[in-house]
Protein backbone atom coordinates (compact mmCIF):
# COMPACT_ATOMS: atom_id res chain seq x y z
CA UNK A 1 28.23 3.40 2.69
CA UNK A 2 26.75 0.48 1.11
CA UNK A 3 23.77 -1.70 2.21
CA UNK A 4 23.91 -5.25 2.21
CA UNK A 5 21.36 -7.45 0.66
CA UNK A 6 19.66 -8.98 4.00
CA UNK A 7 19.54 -5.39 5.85
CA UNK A 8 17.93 -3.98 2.44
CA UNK A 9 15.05 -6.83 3.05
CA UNK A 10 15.15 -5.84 6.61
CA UNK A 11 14.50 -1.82 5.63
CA UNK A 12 12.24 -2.91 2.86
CA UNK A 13 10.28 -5.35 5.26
CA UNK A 14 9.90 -2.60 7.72
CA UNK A 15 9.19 0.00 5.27
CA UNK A 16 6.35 -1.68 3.67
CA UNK A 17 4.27 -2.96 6.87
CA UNK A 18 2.10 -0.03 7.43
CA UNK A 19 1.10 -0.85 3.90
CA UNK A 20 -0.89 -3.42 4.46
CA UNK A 21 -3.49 -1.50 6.84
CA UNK A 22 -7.00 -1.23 5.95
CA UNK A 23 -9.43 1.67 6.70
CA UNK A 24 -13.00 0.45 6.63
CA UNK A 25 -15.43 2.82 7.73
CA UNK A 26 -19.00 2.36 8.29
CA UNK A 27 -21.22 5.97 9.21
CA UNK A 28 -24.95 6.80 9.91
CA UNK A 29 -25.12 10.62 9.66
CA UNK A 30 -28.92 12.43 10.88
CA UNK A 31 -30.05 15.17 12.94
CA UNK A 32 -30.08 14.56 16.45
CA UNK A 33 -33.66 15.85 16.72
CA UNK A 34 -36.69 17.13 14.35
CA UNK A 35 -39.59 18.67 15.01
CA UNK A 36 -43.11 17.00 15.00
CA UNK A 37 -44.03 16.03 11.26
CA UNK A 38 -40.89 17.45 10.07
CA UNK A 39 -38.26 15.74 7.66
CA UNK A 40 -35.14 14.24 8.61
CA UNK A 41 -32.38 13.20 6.14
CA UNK A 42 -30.23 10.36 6.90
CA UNK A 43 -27.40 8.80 5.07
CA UNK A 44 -26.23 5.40 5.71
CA UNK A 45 -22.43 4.93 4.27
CA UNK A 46 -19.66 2.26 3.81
CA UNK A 47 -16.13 2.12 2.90
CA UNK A 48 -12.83 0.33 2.45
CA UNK A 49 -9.17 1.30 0.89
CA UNK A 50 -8.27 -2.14 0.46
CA UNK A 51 -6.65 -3.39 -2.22
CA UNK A 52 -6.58 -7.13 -2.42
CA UNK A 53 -10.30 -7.37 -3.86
CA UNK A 54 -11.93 -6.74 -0.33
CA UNK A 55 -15.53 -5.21 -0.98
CA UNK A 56 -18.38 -4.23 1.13
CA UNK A 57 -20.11 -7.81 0.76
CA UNK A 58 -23.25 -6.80 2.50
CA UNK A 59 -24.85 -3.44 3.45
CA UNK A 60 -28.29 -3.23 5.42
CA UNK A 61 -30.01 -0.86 6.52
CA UNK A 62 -33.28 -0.38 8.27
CA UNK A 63 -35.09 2.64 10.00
CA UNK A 64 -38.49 2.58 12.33
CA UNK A 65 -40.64 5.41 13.34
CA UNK A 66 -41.78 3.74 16.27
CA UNK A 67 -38.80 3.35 18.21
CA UNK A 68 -37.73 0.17 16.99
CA UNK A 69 -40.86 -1.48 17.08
CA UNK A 70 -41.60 -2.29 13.03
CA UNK A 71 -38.73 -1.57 10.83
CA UNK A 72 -38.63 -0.63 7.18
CA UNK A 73 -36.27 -1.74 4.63
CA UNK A 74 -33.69 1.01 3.54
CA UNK A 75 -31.11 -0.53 1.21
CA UNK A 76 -30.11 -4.25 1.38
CA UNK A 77 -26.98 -4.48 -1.24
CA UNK A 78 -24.49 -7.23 -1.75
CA UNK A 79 -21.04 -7.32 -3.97
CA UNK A 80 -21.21 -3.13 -3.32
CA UNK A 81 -17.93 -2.48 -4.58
CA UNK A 82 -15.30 -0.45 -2.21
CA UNK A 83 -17.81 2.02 -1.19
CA UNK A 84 -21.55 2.79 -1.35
CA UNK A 85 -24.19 5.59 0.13
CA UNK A 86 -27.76 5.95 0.54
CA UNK A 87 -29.82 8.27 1.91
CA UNK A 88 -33.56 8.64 2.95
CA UNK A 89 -35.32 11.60 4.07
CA UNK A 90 -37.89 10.30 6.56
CA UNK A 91 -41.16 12.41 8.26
CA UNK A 92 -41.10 12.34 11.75
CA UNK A 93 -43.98 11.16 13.73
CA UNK A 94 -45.60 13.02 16.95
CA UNK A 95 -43.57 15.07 19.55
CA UNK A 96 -42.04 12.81 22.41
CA UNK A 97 -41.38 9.67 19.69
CA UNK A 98 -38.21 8.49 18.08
CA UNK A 99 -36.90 7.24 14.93
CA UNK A 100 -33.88 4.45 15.17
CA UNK A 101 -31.74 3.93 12.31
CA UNK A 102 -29.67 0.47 11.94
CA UNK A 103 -26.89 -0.51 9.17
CA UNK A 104 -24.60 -3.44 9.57
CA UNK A 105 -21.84 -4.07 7.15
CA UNK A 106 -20.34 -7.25 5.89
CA UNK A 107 -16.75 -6.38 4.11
CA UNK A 108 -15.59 -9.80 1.88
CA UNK A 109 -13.47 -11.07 -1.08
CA UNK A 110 -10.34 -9.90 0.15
CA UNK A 111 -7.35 -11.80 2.81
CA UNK A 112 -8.94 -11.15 5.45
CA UNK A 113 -11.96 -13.55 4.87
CA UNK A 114 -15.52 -11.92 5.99
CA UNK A 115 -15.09 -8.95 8.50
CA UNK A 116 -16.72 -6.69 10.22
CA UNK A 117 -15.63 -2.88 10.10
CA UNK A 118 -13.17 -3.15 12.80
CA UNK A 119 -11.26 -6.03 10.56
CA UNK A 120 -12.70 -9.08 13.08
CA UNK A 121 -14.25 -12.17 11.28
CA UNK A 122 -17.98 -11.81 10.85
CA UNK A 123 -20.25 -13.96 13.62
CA UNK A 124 -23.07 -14.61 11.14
CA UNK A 125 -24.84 -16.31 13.84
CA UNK A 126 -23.79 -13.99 16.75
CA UNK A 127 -23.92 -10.52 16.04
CA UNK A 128 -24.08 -10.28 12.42
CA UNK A 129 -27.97 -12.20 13.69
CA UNK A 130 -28.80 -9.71 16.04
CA UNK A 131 -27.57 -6.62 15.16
CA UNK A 132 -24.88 -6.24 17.99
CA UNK A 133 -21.90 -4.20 17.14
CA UNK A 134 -19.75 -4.88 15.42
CA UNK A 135 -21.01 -4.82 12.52
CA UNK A 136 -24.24 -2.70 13.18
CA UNK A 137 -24.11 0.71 13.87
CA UNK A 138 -27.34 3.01 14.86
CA UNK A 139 -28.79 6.19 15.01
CA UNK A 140 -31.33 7.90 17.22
CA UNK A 141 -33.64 10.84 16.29
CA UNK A 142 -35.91 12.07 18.98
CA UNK A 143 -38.82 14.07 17.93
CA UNK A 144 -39.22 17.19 20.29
């Protein structure tokens, strides 16, 4: 049996298209509670597989101790490379508080233009502005 030219394209074609997926994945990981005055180590992390020059463009992150009132500065990074992780340990404050972690995630230079982590263009003055999801992710830590 021999396969003609336009039905190899065809098989080729079909063959090739999950190819072109991209994985991007964008994680907070922390305890779900800590104790009064006790640590808490969180990790903010960011990632794509692409291949066309896609990068994280921007990564920040933020964390406040009283419940989102102030926040404090984690890691703000630009041009990141493919994938990049930083973690904090923080110190809780008194029993019945919480701490509130944010990241949001910029992913750029490659086909798809600036996106978000579920591959949708970036609304710099939507939610990229307010911190809406996507691209911002958060975390809760209650202190009990």
């Amino acid at each position: 049996m021999s396969i003609r030219p336009r039905h190899f394209l065809l098989l080729l074609t079909l063959a090739a298209g999950p190819a072109f997926a991209v994985d991007r994945l964008v994680s907070i990981t922390a305890p779900a509670e800590v104790r009064p005055g006790g640590a808490a180590i969180v990790s903010v992390m960011a990632f794509t597989d692409a291949t066309d020059g896609e990068q994280i463009g921007f990564l920040h992150s933020d964390y406040s101790l009283d419940g989102g009132k102030t926040w404090t500065n984690i890691t703000y990074e630009a041009k990141a490379g493919r994938m990049l992780e930083r973690a904090v340990t923080l110190t809780a404050g008194a029993a019945g508080t919480k701490i509130v972690v944010r990241m949001r995630v910029a992913f750029r230079d490659g086909k798809a233009g600036d996106v978000d982590f579920k591959g949708k263009p970036i609304e710099w003055d939507g939610t990229w502005g307010t911190w809406r999801s996507p691209p911002a992710r958060f975390a809760i830590i209650y202190v009990r």
